[in-house]
PDB file of N, CA and C in Angstrom:
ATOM      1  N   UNK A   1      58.247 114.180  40.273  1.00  0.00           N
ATOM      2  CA  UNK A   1      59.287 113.168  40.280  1.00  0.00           C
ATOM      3  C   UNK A   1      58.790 111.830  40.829  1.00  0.00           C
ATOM      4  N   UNK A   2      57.959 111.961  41.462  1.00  0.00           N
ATOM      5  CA  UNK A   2      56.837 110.672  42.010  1.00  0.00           C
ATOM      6  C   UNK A   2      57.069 109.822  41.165  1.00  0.00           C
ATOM      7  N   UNK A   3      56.457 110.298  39.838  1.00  0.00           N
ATOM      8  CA  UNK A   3      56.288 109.363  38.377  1.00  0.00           C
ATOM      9  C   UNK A   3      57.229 108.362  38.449  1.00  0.00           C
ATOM     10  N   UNK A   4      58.838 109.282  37.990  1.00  0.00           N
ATOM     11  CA  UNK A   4      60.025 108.530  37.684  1.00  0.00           C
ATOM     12  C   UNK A   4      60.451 107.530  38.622  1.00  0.00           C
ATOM     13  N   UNK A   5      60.294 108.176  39.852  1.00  0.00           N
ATOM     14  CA  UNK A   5      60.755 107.286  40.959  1.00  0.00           C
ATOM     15  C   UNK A   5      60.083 105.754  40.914  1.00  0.00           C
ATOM     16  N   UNK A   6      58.392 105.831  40.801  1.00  0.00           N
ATOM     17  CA  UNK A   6      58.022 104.702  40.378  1.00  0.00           C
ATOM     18  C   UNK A   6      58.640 103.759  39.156  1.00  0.00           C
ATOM     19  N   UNK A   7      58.561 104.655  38.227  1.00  0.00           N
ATOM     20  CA  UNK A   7      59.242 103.854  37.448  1.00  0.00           C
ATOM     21  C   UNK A   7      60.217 102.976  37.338  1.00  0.00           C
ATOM     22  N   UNK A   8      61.160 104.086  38.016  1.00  0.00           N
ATOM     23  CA  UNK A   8      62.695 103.117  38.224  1.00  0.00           C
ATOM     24  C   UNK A   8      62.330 101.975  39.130  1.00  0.00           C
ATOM     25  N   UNK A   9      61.297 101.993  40.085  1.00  0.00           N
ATOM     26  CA  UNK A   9      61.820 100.911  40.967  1.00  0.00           C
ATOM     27  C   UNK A   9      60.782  99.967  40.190  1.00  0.00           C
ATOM     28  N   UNK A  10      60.032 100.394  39.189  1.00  0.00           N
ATOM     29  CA  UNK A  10      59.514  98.956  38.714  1.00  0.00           C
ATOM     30  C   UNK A  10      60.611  98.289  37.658  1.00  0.00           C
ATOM     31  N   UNK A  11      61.085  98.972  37.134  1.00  0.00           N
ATOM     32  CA  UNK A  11      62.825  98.323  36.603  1.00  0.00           C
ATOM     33  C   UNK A  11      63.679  97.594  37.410  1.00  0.00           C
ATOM     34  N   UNK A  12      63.432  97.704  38.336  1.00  0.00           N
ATOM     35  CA  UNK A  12      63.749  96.941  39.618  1.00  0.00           C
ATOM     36  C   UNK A  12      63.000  95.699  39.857  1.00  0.00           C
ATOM     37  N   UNK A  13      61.832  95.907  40.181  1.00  0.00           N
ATOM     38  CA  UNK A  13      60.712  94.903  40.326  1.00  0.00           C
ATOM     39  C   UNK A  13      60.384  94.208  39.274  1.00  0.00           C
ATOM     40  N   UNK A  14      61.287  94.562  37.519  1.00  0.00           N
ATOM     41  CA  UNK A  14      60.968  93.551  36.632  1.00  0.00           C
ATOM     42  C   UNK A  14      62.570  92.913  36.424  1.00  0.00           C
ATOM     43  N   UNK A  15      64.054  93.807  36.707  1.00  0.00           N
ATOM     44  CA  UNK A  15      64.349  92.874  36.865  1.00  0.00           C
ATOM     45  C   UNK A  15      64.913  91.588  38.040  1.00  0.00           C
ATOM     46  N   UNK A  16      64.205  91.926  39.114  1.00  0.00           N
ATOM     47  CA  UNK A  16      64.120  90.596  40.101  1.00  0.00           C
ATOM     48  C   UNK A  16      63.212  89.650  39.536  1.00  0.00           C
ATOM     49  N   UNK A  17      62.400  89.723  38.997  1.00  0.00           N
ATOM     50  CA  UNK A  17      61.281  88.755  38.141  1.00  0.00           C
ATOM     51  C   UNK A  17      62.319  88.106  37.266  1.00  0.00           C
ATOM     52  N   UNK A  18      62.998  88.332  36.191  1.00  0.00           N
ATOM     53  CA  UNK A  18      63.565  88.097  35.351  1.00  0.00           C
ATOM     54  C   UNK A  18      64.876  87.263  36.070  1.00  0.00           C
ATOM     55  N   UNK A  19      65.333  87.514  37.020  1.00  0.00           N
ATOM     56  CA  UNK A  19      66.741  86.901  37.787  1.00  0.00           C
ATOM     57  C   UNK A  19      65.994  85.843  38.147  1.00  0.00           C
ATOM     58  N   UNK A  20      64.281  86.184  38.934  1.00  0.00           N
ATOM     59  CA  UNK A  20      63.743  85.141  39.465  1.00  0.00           C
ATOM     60  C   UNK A  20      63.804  84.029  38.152  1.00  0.00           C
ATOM     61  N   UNK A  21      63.142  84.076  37.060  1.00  0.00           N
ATOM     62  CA  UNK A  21      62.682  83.019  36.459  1.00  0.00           C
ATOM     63  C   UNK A  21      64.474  82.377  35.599  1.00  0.00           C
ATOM     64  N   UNK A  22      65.510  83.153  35.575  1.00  0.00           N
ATOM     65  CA  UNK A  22      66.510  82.510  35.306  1.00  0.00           C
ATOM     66  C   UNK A  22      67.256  81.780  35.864  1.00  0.00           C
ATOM     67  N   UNK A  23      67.019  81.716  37.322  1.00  0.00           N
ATOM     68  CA  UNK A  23      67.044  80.798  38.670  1.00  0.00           C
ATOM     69  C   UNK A  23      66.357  79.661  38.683  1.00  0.00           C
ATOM     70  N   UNK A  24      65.171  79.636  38.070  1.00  0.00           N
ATOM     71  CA  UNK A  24      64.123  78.889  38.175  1.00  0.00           C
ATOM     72  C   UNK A  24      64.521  77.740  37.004  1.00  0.00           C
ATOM     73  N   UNK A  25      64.799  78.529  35.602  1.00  0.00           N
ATOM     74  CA  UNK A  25      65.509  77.728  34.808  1.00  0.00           C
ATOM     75  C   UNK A  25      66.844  76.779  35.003  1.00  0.00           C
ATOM     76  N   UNK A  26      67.607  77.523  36.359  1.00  0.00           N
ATOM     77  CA  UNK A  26      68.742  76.552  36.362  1.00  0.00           C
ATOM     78  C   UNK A  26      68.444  75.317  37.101  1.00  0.00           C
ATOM     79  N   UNK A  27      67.204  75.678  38.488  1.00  0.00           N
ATOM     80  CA  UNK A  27      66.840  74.859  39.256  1.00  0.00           C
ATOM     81  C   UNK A  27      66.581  73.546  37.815  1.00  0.00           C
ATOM     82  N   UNK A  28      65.482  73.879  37.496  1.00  0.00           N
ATOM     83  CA  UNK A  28      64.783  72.813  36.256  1.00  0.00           C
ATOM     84  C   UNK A  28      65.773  71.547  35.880  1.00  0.00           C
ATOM     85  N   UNK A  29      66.880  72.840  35.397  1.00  0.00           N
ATOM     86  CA  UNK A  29      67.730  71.917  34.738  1.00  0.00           C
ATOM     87  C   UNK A  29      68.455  71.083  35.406  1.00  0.00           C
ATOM     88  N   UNK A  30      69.151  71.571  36.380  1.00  0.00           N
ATOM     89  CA  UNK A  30      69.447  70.311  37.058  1.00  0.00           C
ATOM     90  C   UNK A  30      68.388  69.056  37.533  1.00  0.00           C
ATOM     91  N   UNK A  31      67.249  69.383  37.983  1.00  0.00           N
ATOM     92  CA  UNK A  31      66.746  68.004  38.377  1.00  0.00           C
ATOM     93  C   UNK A  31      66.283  67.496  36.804  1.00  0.00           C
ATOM     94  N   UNK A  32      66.058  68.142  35.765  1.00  0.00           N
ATOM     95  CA  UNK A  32      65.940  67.308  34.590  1.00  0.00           C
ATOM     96  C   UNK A  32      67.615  66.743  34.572  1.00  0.00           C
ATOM     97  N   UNK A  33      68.374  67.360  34.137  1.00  0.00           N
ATOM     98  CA  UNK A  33      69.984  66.402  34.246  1.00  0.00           C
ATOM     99  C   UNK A  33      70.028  65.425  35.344  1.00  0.00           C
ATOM    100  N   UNK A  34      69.174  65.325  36.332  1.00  0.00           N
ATOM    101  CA  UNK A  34      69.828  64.171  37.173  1.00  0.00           C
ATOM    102  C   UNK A  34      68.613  62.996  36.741  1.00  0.00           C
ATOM    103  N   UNK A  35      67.297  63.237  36.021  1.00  0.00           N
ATOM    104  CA  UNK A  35      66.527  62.146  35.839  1.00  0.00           C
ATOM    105  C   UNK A  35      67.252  61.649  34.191  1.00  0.00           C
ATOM    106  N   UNK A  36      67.355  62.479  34.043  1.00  0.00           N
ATOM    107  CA  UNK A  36      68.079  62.675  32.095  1.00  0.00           C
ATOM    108  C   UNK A  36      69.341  61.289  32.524  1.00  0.00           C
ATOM    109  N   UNK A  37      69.711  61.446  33.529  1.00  0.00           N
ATOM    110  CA  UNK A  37      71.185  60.444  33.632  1.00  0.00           C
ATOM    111  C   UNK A  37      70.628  59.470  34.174  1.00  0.00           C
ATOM    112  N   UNK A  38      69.475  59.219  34.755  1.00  0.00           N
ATOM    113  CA  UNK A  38      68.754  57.973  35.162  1.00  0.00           C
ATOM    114  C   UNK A  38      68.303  57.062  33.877  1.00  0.00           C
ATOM    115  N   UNK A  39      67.746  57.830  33.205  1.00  0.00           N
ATOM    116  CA  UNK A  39      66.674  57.655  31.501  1.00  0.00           C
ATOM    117  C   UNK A  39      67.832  56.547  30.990  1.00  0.00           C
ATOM    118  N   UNK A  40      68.892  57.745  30.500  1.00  0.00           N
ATOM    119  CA  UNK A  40      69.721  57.396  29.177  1.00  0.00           C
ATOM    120  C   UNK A  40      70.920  56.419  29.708  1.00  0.00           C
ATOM    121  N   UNK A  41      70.690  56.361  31.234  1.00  0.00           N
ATOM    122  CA  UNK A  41      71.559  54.627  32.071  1.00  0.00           C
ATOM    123  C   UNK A  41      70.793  53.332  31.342  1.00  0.00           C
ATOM    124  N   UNK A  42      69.473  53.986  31.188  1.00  0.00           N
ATOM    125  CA  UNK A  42      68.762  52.353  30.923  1.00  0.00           C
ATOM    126  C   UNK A  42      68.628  52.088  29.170  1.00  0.00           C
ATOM    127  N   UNK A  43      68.864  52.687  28.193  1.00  0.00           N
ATOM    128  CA  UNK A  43      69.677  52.477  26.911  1.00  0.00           C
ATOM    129  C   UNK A  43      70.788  52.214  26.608  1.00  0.00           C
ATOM    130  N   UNK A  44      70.660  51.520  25.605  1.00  0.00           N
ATOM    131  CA  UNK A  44      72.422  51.434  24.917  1.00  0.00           C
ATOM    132  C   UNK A  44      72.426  51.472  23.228  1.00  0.00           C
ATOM    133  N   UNK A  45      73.303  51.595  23.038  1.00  0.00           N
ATOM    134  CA  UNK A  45      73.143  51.974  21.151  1.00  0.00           C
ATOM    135  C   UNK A  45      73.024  53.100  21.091  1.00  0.00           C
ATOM    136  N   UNK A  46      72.448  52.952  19.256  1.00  0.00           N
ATOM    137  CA  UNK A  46      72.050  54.150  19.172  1.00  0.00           C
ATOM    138  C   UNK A  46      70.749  55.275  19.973  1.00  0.00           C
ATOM    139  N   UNK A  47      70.365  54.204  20.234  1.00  0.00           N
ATOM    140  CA  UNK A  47      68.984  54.946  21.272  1.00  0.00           C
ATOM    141  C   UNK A  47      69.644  55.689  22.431  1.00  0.00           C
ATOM    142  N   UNK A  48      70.744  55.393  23.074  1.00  0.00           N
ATOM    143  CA  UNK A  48      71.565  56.266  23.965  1.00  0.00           C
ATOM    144  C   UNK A  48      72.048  57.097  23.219  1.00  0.00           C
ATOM    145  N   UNK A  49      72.621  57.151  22.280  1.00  0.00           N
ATOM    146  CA  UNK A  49      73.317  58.550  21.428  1.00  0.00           C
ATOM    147  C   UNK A  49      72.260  59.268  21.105  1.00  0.00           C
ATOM    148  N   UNK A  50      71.407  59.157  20.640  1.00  0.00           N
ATOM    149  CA  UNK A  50      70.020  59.406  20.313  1.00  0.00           C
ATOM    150  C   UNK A  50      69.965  60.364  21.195  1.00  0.00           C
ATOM    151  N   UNK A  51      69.522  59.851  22.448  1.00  0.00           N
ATOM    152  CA  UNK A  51      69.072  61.004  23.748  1.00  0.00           C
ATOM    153  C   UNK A  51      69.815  61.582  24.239  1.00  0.00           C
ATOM    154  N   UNK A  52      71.601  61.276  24.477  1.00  0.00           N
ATOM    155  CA  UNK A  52      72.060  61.712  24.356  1.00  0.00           C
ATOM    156  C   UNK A  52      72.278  63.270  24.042  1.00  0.00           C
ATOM    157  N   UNK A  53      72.138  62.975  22.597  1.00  0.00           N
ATOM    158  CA  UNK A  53      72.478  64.165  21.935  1.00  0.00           C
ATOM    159  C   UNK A  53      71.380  65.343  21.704  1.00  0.00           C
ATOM    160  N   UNK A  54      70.346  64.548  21.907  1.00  0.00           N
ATOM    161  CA  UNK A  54      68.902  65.384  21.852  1.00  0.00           C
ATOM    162  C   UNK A  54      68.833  66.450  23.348  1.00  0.00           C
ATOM    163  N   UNK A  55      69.603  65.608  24.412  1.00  0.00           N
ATOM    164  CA  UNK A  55      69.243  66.279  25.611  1.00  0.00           C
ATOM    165  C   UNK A  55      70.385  67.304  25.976  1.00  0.00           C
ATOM    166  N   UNK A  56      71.464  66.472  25.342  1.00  0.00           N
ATOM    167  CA  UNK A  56      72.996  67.856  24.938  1.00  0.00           C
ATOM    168  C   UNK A  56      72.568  69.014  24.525  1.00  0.00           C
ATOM    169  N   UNK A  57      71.672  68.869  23.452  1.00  0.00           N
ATOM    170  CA  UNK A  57      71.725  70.158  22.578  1.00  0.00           C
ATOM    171  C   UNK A  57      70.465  70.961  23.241  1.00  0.00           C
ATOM    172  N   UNK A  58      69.336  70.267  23.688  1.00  0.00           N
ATOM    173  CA  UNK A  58      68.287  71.209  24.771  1.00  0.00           C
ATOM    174  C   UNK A  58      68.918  71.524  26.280  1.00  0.00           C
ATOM    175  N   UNK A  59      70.252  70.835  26.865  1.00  0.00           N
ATOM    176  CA  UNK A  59      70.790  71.201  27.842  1.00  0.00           C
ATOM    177  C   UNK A  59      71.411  72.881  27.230  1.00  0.00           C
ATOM    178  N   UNK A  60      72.226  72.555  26.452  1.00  0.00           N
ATOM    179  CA  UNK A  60      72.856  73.574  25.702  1.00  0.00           C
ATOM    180  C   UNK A  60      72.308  74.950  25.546  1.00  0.00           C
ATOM    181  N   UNK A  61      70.706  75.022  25.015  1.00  0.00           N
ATOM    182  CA  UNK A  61      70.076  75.481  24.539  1.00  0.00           C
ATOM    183  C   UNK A  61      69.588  76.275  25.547  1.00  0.00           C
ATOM    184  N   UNK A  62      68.835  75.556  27.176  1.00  0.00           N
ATOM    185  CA  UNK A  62      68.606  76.614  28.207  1.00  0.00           C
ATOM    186  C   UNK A  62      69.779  76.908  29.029  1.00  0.00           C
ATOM    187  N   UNK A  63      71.087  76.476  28.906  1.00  0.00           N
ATOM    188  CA  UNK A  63      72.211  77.430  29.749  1.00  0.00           C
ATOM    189  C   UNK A  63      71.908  78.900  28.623  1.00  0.00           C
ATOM    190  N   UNK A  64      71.747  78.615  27.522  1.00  0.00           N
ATOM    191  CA  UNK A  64      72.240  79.914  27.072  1.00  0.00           C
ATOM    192  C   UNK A  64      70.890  80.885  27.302  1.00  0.00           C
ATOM    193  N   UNK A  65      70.034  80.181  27.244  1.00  0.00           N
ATOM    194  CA  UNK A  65      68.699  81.276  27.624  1.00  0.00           C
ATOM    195  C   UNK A  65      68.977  81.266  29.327  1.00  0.00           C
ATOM    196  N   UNK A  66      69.558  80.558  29.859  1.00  0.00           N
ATOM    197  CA  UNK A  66      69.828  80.985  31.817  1.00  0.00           C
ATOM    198  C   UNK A  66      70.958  82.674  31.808  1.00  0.00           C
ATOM    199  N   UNK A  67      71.704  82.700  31.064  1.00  0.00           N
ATOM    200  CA  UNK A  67      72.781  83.389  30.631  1.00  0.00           C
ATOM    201  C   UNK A  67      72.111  84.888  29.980  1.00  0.00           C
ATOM    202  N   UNK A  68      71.119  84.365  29.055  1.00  0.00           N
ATOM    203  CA  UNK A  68      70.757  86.103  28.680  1.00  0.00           C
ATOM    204  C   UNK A  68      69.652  86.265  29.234  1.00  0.00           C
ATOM    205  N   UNK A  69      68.968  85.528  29.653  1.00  0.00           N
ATOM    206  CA  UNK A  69      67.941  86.127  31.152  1.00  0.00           C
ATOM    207  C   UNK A  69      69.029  86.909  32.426  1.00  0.00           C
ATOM    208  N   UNK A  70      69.928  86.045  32.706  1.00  0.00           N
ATOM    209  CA  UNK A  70      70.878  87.096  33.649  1.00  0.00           C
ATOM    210  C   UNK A  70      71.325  88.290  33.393  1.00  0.00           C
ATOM    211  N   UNK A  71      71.703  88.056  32.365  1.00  0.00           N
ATOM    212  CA  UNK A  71      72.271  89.249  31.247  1.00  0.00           C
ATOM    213  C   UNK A  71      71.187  90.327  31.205  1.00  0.00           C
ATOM    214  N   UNK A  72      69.689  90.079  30.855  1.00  0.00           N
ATOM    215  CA  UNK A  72      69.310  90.684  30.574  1.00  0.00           C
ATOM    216  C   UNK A  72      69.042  91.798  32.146  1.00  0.00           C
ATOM    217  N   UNK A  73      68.652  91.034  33.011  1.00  0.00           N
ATOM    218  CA  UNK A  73      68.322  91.201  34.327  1.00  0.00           C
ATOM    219  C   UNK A  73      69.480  92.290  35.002  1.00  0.00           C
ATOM    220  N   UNK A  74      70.387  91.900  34.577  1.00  0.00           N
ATOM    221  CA  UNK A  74      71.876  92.846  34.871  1.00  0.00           C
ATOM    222  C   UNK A  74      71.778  94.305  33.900  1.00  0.00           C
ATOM    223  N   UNK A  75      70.998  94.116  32.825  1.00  0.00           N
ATOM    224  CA  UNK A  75      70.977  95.461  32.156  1.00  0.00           C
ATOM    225  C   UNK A  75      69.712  96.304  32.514  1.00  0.00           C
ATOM    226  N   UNK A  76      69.041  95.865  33.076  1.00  0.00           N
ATOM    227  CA  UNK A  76      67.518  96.406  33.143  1.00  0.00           C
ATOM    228  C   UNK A  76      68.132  96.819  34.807  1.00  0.00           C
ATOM    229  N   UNK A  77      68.555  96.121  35.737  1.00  0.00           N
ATOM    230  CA  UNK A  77      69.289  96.657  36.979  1.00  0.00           C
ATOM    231  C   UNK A  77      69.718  97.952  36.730  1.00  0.00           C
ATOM    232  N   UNK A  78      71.175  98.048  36.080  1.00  0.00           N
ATOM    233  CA  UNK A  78      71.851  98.855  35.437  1.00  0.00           C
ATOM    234  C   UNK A  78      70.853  99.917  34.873  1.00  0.00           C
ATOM    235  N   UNK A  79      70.093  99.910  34.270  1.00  0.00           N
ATOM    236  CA  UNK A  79      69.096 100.950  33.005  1.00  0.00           C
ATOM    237  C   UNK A  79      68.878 101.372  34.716  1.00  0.00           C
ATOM    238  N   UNK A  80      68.062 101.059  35.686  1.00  0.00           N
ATOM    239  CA  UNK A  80      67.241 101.928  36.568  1.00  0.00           C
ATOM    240  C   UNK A  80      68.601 102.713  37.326  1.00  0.00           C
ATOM    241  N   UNK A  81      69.539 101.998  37.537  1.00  0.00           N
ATOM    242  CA  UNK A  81      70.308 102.908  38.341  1.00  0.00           C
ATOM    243  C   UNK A  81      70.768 103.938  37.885  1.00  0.00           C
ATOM    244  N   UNK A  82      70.646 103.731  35.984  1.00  0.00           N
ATOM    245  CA  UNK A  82      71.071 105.285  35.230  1.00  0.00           C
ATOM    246  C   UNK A  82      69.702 105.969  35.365  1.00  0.00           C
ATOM    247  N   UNK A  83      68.689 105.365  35.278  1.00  0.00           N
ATOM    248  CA  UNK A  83      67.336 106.747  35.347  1.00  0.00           C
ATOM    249  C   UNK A  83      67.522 107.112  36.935  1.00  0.00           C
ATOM    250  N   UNK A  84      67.908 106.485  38.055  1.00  0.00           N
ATOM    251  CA  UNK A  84      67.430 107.337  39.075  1.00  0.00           C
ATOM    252  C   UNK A  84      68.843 108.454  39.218  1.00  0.00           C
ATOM    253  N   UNK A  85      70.014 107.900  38.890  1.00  0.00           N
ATOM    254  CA  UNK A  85      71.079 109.124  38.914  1.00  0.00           C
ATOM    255  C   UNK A  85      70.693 110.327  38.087  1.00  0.00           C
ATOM    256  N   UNK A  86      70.085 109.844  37.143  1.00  0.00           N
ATOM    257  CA  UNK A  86      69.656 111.580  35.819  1.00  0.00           C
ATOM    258  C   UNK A  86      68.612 111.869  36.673  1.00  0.00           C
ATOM    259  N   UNK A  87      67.380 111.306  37.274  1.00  0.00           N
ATOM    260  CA  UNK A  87      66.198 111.641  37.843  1.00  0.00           C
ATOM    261  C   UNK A  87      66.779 112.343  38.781  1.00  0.00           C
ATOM    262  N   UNK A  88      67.926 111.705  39.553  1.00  0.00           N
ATOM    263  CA  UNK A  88      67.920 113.141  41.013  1.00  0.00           C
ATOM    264  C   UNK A  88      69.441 113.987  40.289  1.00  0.00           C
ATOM    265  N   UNK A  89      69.990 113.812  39.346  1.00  0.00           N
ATOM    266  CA  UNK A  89      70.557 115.090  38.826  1.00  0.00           C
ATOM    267  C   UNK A  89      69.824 116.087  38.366  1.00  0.00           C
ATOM    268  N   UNK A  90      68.636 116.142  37.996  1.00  0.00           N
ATOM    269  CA  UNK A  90      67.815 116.476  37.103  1.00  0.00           C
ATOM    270  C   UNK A  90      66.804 117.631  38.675  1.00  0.00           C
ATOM    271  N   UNK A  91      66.690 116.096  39.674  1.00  0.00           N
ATOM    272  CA  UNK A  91      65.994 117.414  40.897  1.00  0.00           C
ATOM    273  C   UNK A  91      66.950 118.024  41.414  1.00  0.00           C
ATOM    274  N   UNK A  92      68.516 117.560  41.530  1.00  0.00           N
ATOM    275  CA  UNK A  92      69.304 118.662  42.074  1.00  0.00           C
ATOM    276  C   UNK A  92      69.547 120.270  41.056  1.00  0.00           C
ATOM    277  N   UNK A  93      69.794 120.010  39.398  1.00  0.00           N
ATOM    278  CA  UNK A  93      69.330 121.150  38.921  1.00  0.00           C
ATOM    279  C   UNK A  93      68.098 122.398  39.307  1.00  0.00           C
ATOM    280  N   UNK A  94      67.173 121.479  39.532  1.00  0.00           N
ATOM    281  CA  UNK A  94      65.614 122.020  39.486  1.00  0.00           C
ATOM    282  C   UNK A  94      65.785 123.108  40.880  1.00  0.00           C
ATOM    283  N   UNK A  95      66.511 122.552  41.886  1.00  0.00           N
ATOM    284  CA  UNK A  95      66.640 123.219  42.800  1.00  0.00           C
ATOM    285  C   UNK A  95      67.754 124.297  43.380  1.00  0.00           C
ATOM    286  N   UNK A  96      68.541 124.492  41.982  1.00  0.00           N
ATOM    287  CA  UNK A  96      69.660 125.520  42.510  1.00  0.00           C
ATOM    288  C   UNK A  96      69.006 127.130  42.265  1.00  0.00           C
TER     289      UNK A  96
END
């Protein structure tokens, strides 16, 4: 059971990696959104809609990858806590 036990807790140890780097993505984004609102202060016209909309739709683009990195991180959590409940149902069988 050594094996499994490792296992699960590296399901663990990959997804804190994974929470880590979807953290990391939100950090990003905000200090890009606060230089992004510095940038597109010093345009006007279309060159402001321009970036605008370019930086809308890549803002857009990593909330939703911040979202299924969490997501994902929440299922890979979840996955180990179902292998270690079958893993020690599995040694409480072994031992009746």
């Amino acid at each position: 059971m050594a094996d499994v036990t490792a296992e699960y807790e590296e399901l663990l140890r990959v997804a804190g990696t994974v929470e880590a780097g979807s953290a990391g993505i939100g950090d990003e984004r905000a200090r890009l959104l606060a230089a992004a609102r510095d940038l597109g202060g010093r345009w006007t016209g279309a060159a402001q809609r321009a970036f605008g909309g370019a930086h809308g739709a890549w803002d857009g683009e990593m909330a939703h990858l911040e979202q299924v990195l969490a997501a994902a991180a929440d299922a890979v959590r979840t996955s180990s806590a179902a292998y270690r409940r079958a893993d020690e149902a599995v040694a409480r069988a072994w031992s009746l």
